[in-house]
N, C-alpha and C. Protein backbone atom coordinates (compact mmCIF):
# COMPACT_ATOMS: atom_id res chain seq x y z
N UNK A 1 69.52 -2.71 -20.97
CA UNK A 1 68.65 -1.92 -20.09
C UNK A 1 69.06 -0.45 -20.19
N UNK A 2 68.05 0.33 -20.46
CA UNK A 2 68.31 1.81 -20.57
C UNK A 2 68.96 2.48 -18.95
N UNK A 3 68.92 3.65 -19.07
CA UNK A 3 69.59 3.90 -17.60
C UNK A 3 68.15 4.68 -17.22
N UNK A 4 66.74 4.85 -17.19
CA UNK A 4 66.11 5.20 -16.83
C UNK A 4 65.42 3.91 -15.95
N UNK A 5 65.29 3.08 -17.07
CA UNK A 5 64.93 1.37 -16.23
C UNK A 5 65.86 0.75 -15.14
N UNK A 6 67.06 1.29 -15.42
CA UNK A 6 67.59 0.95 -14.55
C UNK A 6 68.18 1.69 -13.08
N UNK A 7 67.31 2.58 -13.51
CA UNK A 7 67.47 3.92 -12.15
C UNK A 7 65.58 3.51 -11.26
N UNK A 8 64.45 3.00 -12.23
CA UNK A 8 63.76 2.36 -11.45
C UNK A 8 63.90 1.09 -10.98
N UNK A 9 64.67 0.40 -11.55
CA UNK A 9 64.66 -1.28 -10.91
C UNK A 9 65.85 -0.50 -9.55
N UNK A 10 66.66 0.23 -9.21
CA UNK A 10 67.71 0.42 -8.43
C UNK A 10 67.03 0.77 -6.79
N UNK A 11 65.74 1.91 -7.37
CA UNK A 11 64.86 2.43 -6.27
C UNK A 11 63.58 1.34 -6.22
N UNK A 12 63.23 0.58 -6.87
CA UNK A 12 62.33 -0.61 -6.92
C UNK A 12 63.06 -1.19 -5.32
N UNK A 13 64.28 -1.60 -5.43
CA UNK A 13 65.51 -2.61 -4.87
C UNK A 13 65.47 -2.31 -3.40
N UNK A 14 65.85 -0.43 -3.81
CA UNK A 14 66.18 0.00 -2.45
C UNK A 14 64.86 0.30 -1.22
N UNK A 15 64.08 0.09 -2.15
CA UNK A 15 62.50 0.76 -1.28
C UNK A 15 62.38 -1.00 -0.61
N UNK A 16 62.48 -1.67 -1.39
CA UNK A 16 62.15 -2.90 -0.73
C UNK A 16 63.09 -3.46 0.43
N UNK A 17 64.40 -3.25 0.14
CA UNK A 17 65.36 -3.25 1.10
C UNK A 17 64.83 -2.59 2.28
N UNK A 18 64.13 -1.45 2.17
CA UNK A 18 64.29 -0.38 3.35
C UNK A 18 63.21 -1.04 3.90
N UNK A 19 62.13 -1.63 3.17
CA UNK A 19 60.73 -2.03 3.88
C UNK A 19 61.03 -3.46 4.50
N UNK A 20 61.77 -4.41 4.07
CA UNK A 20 61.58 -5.65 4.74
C UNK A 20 62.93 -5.11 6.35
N UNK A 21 64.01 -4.27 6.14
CA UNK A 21 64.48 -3.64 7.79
C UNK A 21 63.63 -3.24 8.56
N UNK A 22 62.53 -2.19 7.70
CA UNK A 22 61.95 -1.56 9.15
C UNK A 22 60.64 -2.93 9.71
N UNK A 23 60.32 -4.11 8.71
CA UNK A 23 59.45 -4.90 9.41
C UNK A 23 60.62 -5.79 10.18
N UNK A 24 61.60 -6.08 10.36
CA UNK A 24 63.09 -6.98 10.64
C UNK A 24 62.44 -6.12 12.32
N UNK A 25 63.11 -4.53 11.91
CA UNK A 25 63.02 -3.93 13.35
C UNK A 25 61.83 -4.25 13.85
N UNK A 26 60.66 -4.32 13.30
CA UNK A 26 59.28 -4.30 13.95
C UNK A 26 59.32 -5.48 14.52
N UNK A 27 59.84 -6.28 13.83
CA UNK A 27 59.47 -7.99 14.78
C UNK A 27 60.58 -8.35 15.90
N UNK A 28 61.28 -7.60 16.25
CA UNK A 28 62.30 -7.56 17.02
C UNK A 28 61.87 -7.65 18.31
N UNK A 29 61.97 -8.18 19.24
CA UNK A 29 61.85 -8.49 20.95
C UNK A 29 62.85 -7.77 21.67
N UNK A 30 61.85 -7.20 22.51
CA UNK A 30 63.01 -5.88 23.26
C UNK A 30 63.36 -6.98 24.49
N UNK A 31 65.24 -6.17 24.29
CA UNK A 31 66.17 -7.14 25.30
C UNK A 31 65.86 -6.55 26.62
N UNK A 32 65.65 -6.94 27.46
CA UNK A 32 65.56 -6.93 29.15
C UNK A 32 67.24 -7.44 29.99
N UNK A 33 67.42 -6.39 30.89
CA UNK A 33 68.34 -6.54 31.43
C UNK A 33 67.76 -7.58 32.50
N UNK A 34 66.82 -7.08 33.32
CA UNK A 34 66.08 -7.57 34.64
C UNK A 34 65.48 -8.64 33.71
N UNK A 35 64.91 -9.71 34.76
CA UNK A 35 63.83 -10.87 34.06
C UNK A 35 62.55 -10.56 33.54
N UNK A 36 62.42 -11.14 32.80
CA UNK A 36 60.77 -10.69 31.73
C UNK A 36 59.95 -11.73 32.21
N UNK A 37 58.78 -11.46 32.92
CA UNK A 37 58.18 -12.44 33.59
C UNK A 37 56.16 -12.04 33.25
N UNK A 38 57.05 -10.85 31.97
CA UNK A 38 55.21 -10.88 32.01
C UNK A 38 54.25 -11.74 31.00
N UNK A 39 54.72 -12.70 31.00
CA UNK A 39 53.76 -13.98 31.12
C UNK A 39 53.18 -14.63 32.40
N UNK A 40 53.87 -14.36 33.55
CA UNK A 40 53.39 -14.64 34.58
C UNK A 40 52.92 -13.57 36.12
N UNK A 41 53.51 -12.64 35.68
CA UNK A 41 53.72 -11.45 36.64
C UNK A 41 52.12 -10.67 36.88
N UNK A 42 51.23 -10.72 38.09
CA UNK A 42 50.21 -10.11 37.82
C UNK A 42 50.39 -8.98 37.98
N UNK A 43 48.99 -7.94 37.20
CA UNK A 43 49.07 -6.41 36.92
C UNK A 43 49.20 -5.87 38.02
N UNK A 44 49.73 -4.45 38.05
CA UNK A 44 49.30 -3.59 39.06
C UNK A 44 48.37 -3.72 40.08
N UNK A 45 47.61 -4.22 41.28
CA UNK A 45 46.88 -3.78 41.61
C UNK A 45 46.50 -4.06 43.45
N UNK A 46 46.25 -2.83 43.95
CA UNK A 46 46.24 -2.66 45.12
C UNK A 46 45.13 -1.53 45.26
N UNK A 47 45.17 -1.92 47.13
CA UNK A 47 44.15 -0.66 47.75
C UNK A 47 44.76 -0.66 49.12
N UNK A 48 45.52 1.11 48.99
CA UNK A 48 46.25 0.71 50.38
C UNK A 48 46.55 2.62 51.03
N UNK A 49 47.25 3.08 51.54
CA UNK A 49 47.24 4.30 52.16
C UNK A 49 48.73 4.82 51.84
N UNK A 50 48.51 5.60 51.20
CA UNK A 50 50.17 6.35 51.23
C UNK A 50 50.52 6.82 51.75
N UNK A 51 52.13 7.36 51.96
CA UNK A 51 52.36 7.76 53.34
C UNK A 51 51.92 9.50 53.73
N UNK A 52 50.75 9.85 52.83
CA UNK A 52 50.79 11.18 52.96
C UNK A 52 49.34 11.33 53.67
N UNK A 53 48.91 9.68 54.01
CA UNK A 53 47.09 9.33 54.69
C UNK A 53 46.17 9.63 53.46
N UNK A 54 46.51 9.21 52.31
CA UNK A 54 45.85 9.26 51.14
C UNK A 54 45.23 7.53 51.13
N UNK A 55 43.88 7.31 50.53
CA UNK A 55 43.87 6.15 50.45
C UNK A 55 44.23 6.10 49.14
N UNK A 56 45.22 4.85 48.30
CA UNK A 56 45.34 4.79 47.30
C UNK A 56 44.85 3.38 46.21
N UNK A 57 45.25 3.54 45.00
CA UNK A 57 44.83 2.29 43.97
C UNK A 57 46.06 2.48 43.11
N UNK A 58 46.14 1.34 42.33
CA UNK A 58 46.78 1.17 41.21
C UNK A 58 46.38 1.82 39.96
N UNK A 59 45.82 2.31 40.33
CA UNK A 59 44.73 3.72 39.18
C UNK A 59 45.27 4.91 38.75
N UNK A 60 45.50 5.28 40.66
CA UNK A 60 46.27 6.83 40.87
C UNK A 60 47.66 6.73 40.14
N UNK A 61 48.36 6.02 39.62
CA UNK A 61 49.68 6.27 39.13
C UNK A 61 49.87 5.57 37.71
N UNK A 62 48.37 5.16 37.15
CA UNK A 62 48.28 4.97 35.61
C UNK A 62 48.73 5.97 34.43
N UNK A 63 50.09 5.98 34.01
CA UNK A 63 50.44 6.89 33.07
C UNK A 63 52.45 6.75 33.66
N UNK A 64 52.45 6.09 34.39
CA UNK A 64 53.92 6.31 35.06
C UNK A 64 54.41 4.57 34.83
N UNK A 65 55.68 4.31 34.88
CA UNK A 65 56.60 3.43 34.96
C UNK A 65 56.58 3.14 36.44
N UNK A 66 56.23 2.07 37.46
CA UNK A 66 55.91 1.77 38.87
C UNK A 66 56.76 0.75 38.92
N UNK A 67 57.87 1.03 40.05
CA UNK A 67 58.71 -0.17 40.63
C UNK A 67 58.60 -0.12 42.16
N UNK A 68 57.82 -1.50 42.36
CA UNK A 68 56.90 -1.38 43.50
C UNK A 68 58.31 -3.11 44.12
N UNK A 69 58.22 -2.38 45.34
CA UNK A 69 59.32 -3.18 46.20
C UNK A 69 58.41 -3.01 47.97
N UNK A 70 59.16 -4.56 48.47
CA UNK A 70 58.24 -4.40 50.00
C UNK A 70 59.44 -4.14 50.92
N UNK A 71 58.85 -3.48 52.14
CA UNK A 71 60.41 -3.47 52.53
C UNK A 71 60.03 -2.95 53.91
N UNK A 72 60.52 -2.33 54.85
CA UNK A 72 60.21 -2.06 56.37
C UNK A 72 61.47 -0.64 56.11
N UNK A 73 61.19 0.21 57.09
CA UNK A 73 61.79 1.67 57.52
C UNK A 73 62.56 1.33 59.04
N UNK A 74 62.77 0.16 59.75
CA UNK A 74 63.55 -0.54 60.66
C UNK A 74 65.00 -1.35 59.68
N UNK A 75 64.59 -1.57 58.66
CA UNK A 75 65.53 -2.48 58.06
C UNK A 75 66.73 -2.14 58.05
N UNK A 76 67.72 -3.28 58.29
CA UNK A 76 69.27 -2.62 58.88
C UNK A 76 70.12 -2.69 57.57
N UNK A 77 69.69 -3.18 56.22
CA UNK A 77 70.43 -3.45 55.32
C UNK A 77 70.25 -3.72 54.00
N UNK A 78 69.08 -4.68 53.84
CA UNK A 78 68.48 -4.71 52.54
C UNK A 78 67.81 -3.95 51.73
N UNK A 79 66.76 -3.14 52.79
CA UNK A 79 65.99 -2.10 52.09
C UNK A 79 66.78 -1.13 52.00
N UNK A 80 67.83 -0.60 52.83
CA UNK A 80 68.19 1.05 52.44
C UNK A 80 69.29 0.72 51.18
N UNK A 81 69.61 -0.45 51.01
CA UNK A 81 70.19 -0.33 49.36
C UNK A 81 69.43 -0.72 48.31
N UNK A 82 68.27 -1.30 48.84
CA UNK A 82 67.65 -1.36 47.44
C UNK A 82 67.03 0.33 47.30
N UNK A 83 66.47 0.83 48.34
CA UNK A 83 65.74 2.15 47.75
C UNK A 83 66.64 3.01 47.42
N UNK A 84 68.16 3.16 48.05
CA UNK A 84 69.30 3.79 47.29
C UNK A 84 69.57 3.61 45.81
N UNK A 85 69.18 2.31 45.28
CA UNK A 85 69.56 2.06 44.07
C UNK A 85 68.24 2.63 43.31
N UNK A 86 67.23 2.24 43.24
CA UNK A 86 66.38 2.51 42.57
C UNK A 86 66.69 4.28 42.43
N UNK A 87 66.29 4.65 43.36
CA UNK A 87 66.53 6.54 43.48
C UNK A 87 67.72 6.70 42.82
N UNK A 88 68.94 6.12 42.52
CA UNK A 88 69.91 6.04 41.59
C UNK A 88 69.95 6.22 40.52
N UNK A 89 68.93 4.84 40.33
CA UNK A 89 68.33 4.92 38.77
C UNK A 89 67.52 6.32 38.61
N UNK A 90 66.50 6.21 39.42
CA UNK A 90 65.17 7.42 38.80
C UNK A 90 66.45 8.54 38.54
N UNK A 91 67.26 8.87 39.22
CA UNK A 91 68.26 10.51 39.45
C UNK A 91 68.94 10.14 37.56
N UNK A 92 69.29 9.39 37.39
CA UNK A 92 70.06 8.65 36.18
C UNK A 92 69.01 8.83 35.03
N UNK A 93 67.79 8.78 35.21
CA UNK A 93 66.86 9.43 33.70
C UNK A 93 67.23 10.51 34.00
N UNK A 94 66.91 11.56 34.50
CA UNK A 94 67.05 13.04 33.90
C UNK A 94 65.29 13.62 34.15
N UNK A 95 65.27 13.77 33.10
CA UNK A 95 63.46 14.61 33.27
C UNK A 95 62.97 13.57 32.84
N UNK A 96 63.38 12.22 32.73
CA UNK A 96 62.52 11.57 32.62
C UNK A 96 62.26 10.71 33.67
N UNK A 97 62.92 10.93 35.14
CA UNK A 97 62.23 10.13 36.08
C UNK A 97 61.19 10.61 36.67
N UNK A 98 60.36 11.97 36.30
CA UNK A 98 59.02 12.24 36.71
C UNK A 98 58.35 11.23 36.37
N UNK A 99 58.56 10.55 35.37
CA UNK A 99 57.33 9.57 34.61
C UNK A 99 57.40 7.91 35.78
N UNK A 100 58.42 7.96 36.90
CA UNK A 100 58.79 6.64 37.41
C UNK A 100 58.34 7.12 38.51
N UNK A 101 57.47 5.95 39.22
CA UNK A 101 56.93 6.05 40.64
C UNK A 101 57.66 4.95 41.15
N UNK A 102 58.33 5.26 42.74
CA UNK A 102 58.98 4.24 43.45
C UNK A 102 57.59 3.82 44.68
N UNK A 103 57.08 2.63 44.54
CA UNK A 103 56.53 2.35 45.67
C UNK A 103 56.96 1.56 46.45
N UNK A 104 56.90 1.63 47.77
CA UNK A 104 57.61 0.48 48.91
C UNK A 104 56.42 0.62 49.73
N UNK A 105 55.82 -0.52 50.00
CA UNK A 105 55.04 -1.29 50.73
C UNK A 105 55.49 -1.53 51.89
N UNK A 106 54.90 -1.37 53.31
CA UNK A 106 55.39 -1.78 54.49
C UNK A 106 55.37 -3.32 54.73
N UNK A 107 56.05 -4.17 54.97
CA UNK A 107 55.63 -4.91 56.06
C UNK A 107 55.93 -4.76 57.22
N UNK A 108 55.67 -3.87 58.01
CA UNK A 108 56.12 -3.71 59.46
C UNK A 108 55.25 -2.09 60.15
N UNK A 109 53.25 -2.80 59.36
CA UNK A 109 52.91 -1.36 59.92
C UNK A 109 52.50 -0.81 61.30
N UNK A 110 52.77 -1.63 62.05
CA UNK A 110 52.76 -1.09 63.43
C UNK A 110 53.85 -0.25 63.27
N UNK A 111 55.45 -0.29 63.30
CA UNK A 111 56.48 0.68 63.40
C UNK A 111 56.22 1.90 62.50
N UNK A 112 55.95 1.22 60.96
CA UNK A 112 56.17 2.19 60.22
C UNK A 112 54.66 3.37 60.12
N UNK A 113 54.75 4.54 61.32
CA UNK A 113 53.30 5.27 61.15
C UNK A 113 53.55 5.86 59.99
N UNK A 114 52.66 6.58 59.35
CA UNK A 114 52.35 7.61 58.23
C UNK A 114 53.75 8.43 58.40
N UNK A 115 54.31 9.25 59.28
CA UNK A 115 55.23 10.13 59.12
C UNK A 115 56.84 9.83 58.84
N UNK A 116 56.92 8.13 59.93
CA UNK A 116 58.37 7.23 59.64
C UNK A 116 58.21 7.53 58.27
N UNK A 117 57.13 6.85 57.88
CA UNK A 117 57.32 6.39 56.59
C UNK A 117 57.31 7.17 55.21
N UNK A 118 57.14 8.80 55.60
CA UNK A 118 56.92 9.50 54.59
C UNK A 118 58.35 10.43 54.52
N UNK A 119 59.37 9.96 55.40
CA UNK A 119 60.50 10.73 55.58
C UNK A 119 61.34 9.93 55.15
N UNK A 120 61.69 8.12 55.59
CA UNK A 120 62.21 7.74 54.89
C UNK A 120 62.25 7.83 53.46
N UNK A 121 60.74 7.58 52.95
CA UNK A 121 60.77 7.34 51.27
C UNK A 121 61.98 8.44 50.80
N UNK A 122 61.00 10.26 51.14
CA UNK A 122 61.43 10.63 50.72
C UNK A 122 62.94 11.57 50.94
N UNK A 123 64.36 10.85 51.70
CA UNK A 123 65.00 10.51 52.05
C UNK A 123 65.69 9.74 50.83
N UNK A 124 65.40 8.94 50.29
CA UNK A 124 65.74 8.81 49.11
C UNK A 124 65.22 8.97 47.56
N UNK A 125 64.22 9.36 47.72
CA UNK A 125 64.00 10.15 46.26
C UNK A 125 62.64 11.03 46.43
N UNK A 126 62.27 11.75 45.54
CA UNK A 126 61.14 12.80 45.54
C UNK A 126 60.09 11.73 44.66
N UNK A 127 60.85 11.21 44.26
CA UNK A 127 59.50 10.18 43.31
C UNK A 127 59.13 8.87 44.15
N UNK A 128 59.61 8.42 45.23
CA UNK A 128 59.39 7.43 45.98
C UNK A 128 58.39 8.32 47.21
N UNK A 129 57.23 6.60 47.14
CA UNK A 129 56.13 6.94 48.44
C UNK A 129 56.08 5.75 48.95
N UNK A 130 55.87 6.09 50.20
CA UNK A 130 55.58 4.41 50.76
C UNK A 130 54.36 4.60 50.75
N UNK A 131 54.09 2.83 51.13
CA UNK A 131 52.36 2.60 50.95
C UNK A 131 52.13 1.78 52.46
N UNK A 132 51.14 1.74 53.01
CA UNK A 132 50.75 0.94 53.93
C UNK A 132 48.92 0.89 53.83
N UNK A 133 48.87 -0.07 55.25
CA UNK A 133 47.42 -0.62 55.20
C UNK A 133 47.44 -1.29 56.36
N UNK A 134 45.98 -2.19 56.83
CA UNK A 134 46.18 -3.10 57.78
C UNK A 134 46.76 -4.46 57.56
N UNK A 135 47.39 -5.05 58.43
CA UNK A 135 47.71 -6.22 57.85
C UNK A 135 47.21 -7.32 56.87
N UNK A 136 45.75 -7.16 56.99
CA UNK A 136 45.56 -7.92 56.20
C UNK A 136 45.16 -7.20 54.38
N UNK A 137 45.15 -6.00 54.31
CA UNK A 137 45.29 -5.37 53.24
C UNK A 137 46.80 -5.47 52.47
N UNK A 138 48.14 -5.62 53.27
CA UNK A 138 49.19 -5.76 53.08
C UNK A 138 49.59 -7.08 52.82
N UNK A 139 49.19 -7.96 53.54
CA UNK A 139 48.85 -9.52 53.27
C UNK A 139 48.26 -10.11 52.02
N UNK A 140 46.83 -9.13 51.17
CA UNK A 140 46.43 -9.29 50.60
C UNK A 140 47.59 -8.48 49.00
N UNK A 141 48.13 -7.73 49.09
CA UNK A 141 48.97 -7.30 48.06
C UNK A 141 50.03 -8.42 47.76
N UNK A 142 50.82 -9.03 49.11
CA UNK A 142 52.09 -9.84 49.26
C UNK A 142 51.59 -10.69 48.38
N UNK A 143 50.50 -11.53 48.60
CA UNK A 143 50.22 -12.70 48.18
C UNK A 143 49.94 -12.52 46.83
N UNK A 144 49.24 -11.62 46.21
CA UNK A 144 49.30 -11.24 45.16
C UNK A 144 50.87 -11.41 43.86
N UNK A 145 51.85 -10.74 44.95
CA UNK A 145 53.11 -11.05 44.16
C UNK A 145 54.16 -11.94 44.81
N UNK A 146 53.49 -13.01 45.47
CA UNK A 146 54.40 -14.13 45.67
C UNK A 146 55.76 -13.66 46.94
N UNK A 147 55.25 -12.07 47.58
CA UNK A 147 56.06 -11.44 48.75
C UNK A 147 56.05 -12.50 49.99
N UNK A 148 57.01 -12.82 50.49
CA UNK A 148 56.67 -13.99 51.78
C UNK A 148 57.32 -12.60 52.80
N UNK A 149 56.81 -12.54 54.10
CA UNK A 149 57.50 -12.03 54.85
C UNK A 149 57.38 -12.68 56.29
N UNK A 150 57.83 -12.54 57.37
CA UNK A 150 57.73 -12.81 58.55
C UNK A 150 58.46 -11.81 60.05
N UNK A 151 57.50 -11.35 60.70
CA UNK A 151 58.05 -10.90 61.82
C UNK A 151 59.13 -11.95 62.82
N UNK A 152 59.87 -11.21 63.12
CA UNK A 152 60.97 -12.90 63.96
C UNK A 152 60.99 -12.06 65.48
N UNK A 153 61.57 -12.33 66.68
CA UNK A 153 61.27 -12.42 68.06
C UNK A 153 61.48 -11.13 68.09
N UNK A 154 60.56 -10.38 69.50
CA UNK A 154 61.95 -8.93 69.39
C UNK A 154 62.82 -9.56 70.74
N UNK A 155 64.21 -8.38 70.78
CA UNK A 155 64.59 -8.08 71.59
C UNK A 155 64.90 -8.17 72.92
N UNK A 156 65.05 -7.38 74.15
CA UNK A 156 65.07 -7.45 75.50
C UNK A 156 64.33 -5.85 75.04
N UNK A 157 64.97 -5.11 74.09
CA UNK A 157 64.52 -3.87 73.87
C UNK A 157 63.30 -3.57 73.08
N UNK A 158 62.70 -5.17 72.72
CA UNK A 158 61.45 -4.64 71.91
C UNK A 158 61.60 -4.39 70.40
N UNK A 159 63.08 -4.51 70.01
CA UNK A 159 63.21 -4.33 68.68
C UNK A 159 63.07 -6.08 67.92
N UNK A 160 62.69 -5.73 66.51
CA UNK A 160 63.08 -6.86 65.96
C UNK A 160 63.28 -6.76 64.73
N UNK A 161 63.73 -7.72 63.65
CA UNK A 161 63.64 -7.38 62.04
C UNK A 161 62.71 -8.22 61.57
N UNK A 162 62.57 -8.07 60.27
CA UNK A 162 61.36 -8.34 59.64
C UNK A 162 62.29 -9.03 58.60
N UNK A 163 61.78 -10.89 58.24
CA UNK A 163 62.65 -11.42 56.93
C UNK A 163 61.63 -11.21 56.05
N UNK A 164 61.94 -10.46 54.99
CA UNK A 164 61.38 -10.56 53.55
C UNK A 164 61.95 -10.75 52.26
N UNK A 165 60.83 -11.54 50.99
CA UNK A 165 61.84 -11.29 50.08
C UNK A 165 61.92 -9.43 49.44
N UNK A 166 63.10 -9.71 48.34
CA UNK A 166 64.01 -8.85 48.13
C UNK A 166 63.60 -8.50 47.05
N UNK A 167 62.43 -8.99 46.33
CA UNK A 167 62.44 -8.54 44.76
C UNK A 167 61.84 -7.31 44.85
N UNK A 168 62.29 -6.80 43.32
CA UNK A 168 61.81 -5.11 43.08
C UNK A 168 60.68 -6.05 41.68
N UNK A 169 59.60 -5.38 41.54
CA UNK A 169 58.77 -5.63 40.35
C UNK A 169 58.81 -4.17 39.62
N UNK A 170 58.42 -4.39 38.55
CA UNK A 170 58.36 -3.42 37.49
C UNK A 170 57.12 -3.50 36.54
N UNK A 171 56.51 -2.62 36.53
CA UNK A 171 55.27 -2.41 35.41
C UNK A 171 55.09 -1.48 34.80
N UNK A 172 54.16 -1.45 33.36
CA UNK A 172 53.92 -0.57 32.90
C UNK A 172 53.34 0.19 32.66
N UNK A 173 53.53 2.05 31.53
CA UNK A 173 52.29 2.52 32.26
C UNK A 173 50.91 2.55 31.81
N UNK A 174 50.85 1.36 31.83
CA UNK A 174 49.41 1.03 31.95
C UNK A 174 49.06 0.05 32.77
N UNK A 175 49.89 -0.49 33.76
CA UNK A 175 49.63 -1.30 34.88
C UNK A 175 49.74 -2.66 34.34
N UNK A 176 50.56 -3.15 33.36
CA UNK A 176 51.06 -4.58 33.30
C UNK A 176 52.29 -5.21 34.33
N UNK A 177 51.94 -6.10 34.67
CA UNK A 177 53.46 -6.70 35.23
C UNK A 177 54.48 -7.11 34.25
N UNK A 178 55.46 -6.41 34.16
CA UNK A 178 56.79 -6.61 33.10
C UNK A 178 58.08 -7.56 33.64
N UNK A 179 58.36 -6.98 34.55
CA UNK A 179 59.95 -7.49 35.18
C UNK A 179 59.93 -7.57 36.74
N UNK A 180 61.17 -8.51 36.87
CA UNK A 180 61.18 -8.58 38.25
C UNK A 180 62.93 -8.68 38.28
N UNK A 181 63.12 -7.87 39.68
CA UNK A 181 64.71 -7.66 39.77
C UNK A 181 64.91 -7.70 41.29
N UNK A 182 65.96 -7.38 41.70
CA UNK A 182 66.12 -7.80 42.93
C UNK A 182 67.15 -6.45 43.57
N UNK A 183 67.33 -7.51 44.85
CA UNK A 183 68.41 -5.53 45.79
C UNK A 183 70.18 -5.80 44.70
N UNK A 184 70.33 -6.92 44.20
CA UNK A 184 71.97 -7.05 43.67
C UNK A 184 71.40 -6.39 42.40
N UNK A 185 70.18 -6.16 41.41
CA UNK A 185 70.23 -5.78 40.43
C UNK A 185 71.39 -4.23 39.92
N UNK A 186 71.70 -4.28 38.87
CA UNK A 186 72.85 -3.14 39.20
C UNK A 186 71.91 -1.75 38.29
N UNK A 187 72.47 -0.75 38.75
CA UNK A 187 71.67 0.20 38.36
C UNK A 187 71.27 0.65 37.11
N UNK A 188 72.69 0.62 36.17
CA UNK A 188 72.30 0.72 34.53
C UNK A 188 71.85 -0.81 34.04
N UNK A 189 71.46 -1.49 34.53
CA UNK A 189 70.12 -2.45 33.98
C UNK A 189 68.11 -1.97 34.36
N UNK A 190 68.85 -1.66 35.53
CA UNK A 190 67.07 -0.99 35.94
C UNK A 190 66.89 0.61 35.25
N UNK A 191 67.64 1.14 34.75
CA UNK A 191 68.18 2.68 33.79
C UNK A 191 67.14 1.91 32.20
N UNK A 192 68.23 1.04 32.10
CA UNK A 192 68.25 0.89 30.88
C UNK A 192 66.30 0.17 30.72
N UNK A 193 66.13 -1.03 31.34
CA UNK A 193 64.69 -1.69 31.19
C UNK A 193 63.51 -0.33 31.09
N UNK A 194 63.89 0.27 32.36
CA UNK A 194 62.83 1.47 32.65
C UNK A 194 62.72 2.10 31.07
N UNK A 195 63.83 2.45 30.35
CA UNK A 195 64.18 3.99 29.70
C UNK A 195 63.24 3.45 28.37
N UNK A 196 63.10 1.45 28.28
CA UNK A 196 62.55 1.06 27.10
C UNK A 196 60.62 1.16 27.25
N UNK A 197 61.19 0.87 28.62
CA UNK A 197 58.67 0.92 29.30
C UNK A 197 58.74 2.70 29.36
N UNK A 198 59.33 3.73 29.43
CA UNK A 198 58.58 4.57 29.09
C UNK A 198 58.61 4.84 27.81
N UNK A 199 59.58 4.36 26.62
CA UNK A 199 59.59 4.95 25.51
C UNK A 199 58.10 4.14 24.70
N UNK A 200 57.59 3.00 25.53
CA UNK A 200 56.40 2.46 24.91
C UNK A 200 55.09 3.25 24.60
C-alpha cells in the first residue's frame, strides 16, 4: 500500500470512528437525578390567579423550566424547606435561573389572600409566584397531579394545618411533564435535572 492510500484508508477509519460516537452520543438517554415519570406525568396545565391578581394559564410561562409544588403560607415545616431548596437551586444556575419559574399552588385559600401570598413566594426567590383560585379551581389542578390534601380541625385559636403531599413536579419549556421530586430531594440533583431541560 502506497502512503497516499494509506493516508486515505487512515481518514476513511477516522471519519467513521467519529460518525458512529457522535450517533453513540445521539442515542444516549439523559440521566435524571429526580424520577422520570414522563410517560405518565400530565402536561402543564392550569387556570388559576397569581399572587399579583393576575388571572393565569400554563401558556403565560411557555418558554421557561416550571417546578410547580402545592403547599400553604401557614405551613410550619414542609413547605418553607421545600421553597428554600428550590430558590437554592434557581440562586445555583446563575443567569440561568431567569429561564426557571417556581410555582406554589395554595391549598389553604381562605388564609392565603393575594398579598400573604405574594410576600411569602417572594421571600424566597424573585422567580417564585404563588398561584391560587377557588377551591374548586385548586381541586381541579390537585387532581390533575395526583396532589391529595386535607384541612384537619382548627384550634381553640382558630388555627390549623393543612396535610399535603410533598412532591415538587418539573416540566418543560414547552409544558411537558418530566420529573417528579420531593421536599428530601437534595439540591444539586434539582441543579443538575433543571440545567439538562433548559439546555433542550
Amino acid at each position: 500500500m502506497n502512503l497516499n492510500a494509506r493516508r486515505r484508508t487512515l481518514l476513511l477509519a477516522a471519519g467513521a470512528l467519529a460518525l458512529v460516537t457522535t450517533l453513540a452520543a445521539c442515542g444516549q438517554k439523559q440521566h435524571w437525578d429526580l424520577d422520570n415519570v414522563s410517560a405518565v406525568l400530565a402536561n402543564l396545565k392550569f387556570n388559576l390567579t397569581s399572587d399579583t391578581g393576575q388571572k393565569v394559564t400554563a401558556a403565560d410561562y411557555k418558554g421557561k423550566v416550571v417546578i410547580l409544588y402545592f403547599g400553604y403560607t401557614h405551613c410550619p415545616d414542609v413547605c418553607p424547606l421545600t421553597m428554600s431548596h428550590l430558590a437554592e437551586a434557581v440562586k445555583e444556575l446563575g443567569p440561568q435561573g431567569k429561564d426557571v419559574q417556581i410555582l406554589m399552588v395554595s391549598v389553604d385559600p381562605v388564609r392565603d389572600t393575594l398579598p400573604i401570598l405574594r410576600a411569602y413566594t417572594q421571600a424566597f426567590s424573585p422567580q417564585a409566584i404563588g398561584l391560587t383560585g377557588t377551591p374548586q379551581e385548586i381541586e381541579d389542578v390537585a387532581k390533575r397531579y395526583h396532589v391529595a390534601y386535607r384541612l384537619g380541625k382548627k384550634d381553640k385559636s382558630g388555627n390549623y394545618v393543612v396535610d399535603h403531599s410533598a412532591a415538587i413536579y418539573v416540566f418543560s419549556k414547552d409544558g411537558r411533564g418530566i420529573l417528579i421530586g420531593s421536599d428530601l430531594s437534595p439540591v444539586p440533583s434539582i441543579v443538575h435535572d433543571v440545567k439538562q431541560l433548559l439546555a433542550d
